[in-house]
N, C-alpha and C. Protein backbone atom coordinates (compact mmCIF):
# COMPACT_ATOMS: atom_id res chain seq x y z
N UNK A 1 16.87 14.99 -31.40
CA UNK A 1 16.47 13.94 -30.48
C UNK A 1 15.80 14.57 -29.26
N UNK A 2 14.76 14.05 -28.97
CA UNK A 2 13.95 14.53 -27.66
C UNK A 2 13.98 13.99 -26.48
N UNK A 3 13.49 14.79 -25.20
CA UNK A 3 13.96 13.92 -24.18
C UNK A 3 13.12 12.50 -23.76
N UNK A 4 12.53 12.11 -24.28
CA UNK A 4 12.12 10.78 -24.47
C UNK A 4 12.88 9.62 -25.00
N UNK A 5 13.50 10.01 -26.02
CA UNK A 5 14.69 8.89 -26.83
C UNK A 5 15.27 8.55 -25.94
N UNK A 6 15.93 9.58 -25.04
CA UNK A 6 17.11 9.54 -23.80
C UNK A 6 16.62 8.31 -23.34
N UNK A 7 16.03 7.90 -22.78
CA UNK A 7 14.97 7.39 -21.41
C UNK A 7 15.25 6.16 -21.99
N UNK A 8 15.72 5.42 -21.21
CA UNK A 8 15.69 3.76 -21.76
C UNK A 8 15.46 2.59 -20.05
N UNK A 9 14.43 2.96 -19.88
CA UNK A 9 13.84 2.62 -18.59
C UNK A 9 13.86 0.63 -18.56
N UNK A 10 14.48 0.14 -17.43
CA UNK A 10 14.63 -0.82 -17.21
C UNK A 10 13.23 -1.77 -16.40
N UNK A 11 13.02 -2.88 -16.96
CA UNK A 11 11.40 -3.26 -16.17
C UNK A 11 12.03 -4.64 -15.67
N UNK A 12 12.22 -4.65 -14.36
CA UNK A 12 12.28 -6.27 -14.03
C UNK A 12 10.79 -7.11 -13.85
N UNK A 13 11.06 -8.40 -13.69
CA UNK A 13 10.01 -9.67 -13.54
C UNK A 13 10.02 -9.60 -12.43
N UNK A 14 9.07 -10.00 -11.66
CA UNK A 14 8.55 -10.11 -10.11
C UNK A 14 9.58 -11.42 -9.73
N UNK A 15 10.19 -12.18 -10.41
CA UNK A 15 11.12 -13.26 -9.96
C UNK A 15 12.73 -12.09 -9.79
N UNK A 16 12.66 -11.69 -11.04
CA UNK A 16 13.99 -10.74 -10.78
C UNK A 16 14.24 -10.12 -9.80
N UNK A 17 13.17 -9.36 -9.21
CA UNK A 17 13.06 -8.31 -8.08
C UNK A 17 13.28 -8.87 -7.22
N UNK A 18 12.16 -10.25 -7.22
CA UNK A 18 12.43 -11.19 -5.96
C UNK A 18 13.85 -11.50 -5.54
N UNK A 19 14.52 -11.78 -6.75
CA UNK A 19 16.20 -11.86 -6.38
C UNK A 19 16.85 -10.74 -5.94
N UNK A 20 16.39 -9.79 -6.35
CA UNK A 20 17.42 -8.54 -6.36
C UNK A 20 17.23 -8.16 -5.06
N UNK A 21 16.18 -8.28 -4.72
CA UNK A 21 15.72 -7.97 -2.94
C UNK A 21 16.07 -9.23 -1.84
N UNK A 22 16.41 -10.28 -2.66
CA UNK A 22 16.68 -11.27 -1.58
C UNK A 22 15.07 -11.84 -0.82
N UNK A 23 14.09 -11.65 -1.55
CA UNK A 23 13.46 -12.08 -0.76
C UNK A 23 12.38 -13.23 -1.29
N UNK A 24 11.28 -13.79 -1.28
CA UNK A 24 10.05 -14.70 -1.73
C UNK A 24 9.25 -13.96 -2.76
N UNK A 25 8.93 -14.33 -3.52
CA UNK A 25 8.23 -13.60 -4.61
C UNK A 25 6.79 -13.98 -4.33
N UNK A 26 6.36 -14.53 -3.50
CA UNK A 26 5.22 -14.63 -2.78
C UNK A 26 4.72 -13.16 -1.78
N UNK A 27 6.17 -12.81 -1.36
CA UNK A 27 6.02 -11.61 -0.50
C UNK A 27 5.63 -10.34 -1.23
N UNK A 28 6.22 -10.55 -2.81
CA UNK A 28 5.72 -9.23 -3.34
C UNK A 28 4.53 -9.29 -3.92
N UNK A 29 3.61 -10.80 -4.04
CA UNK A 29 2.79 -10.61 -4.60
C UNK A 29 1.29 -10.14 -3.10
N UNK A 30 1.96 -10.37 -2.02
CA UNK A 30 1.13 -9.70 -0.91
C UNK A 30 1.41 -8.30 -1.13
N UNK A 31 2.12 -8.04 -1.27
CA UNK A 31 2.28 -6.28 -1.18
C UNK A 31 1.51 -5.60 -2.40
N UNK A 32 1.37 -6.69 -2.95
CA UNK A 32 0.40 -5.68 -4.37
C UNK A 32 -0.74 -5.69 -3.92
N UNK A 33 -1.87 -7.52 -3.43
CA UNK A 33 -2.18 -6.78 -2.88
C UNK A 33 -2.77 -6.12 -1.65
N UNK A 34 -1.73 -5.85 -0.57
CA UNK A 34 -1.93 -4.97 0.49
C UNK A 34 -1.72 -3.22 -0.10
N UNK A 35 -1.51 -3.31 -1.31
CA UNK A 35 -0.10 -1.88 -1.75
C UNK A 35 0.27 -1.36 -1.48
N UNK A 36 1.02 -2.25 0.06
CA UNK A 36 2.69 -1.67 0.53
C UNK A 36 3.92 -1.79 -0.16
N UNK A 37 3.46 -2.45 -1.28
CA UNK A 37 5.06 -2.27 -1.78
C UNK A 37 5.56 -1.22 -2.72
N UNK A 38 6.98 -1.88 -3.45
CA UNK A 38 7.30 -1.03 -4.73
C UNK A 38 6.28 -0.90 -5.62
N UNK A 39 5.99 0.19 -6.05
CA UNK A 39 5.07 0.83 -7.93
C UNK A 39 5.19 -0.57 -8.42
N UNK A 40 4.35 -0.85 -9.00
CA UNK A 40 4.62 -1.76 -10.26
C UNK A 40 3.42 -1.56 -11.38
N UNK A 41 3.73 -2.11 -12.54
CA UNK A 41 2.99 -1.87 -14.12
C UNK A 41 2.41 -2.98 -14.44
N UNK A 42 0.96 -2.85 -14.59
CA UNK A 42 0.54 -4.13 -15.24
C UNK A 42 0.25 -3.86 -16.80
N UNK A 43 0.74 -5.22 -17.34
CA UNK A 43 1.04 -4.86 -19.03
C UNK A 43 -0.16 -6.30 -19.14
N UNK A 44 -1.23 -6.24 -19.26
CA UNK A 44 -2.41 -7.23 -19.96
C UNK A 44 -2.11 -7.99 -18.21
N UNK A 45 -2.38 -9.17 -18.40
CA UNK A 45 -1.53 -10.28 -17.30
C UNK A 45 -0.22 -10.48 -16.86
N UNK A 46 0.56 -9.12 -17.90
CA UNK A 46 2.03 -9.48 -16.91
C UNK A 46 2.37 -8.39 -16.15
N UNK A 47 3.35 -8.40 -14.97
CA UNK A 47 3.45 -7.47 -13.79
C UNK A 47 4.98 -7.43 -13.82
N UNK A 48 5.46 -5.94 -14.23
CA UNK A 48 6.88 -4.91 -14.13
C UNK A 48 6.93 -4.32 -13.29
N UNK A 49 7.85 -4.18 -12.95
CA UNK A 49 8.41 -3.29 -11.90
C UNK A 49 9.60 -2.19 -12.35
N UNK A 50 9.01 -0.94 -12.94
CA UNK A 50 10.62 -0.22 -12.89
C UNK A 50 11.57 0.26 -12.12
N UNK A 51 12.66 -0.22 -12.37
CA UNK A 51 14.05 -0.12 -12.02
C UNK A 51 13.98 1.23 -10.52
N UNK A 52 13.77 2.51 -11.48
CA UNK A 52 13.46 3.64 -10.77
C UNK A 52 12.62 3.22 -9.96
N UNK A 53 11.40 3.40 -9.97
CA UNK A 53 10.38 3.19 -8.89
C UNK A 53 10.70 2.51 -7.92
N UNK A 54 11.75 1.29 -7.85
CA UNK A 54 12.14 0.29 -6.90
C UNK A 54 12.77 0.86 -5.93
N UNK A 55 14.30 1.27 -6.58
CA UNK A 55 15.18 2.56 -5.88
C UNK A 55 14.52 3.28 -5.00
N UNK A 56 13.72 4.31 -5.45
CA UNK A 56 13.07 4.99 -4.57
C UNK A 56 12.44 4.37 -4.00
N UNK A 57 11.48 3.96 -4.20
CA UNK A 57 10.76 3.07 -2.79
C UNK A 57 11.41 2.47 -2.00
N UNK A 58 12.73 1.39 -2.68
CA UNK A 58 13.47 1.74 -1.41
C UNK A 58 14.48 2.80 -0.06
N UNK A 59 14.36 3.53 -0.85
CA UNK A 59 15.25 4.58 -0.48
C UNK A 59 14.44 5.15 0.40
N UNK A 60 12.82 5.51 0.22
CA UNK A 60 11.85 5.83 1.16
C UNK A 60 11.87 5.16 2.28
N UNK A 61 12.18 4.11 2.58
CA UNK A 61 11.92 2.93 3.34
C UNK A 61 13.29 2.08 4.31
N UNK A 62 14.55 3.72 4.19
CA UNK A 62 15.43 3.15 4.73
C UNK A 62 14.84 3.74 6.19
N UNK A 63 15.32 3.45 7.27
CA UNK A 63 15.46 3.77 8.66
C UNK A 63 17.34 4.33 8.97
N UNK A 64 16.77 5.05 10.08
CA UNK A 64 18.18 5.26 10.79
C UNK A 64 19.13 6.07 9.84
């Protein structure tokens, strides 16, 4: 098994995120595009966000 199998990478919906952040899913669709926000993946017309990428970006983005 290679280290790719390992990897089972999680993709939320721009509504999911929106929840998970507590915030308007209007707000993340400004940040795409201003592209201040979290990474995200465009798959044809639909828009992911991985799990990882979120984390860190937030984690970049703590203060104090």
């Amino acid at each position: 098994m290679d280290a790719t199998t390992q990897i089972t990478p999680t993709f939320l919906t721009q509504r999911e995120l929106a929840e998970l952040l507590r915030m308007p899913e209007r707000t993340l669709e400004d940040w795409r595009l201003t592209q201040t926000g979290p990474p995200y993946i465009k798959l044809g017309r639909l828009v992911r966000y991985d799990v990882r990428d979120v984390l860190t970006w937030v984690h970049e983005h703590r203060h104090g």
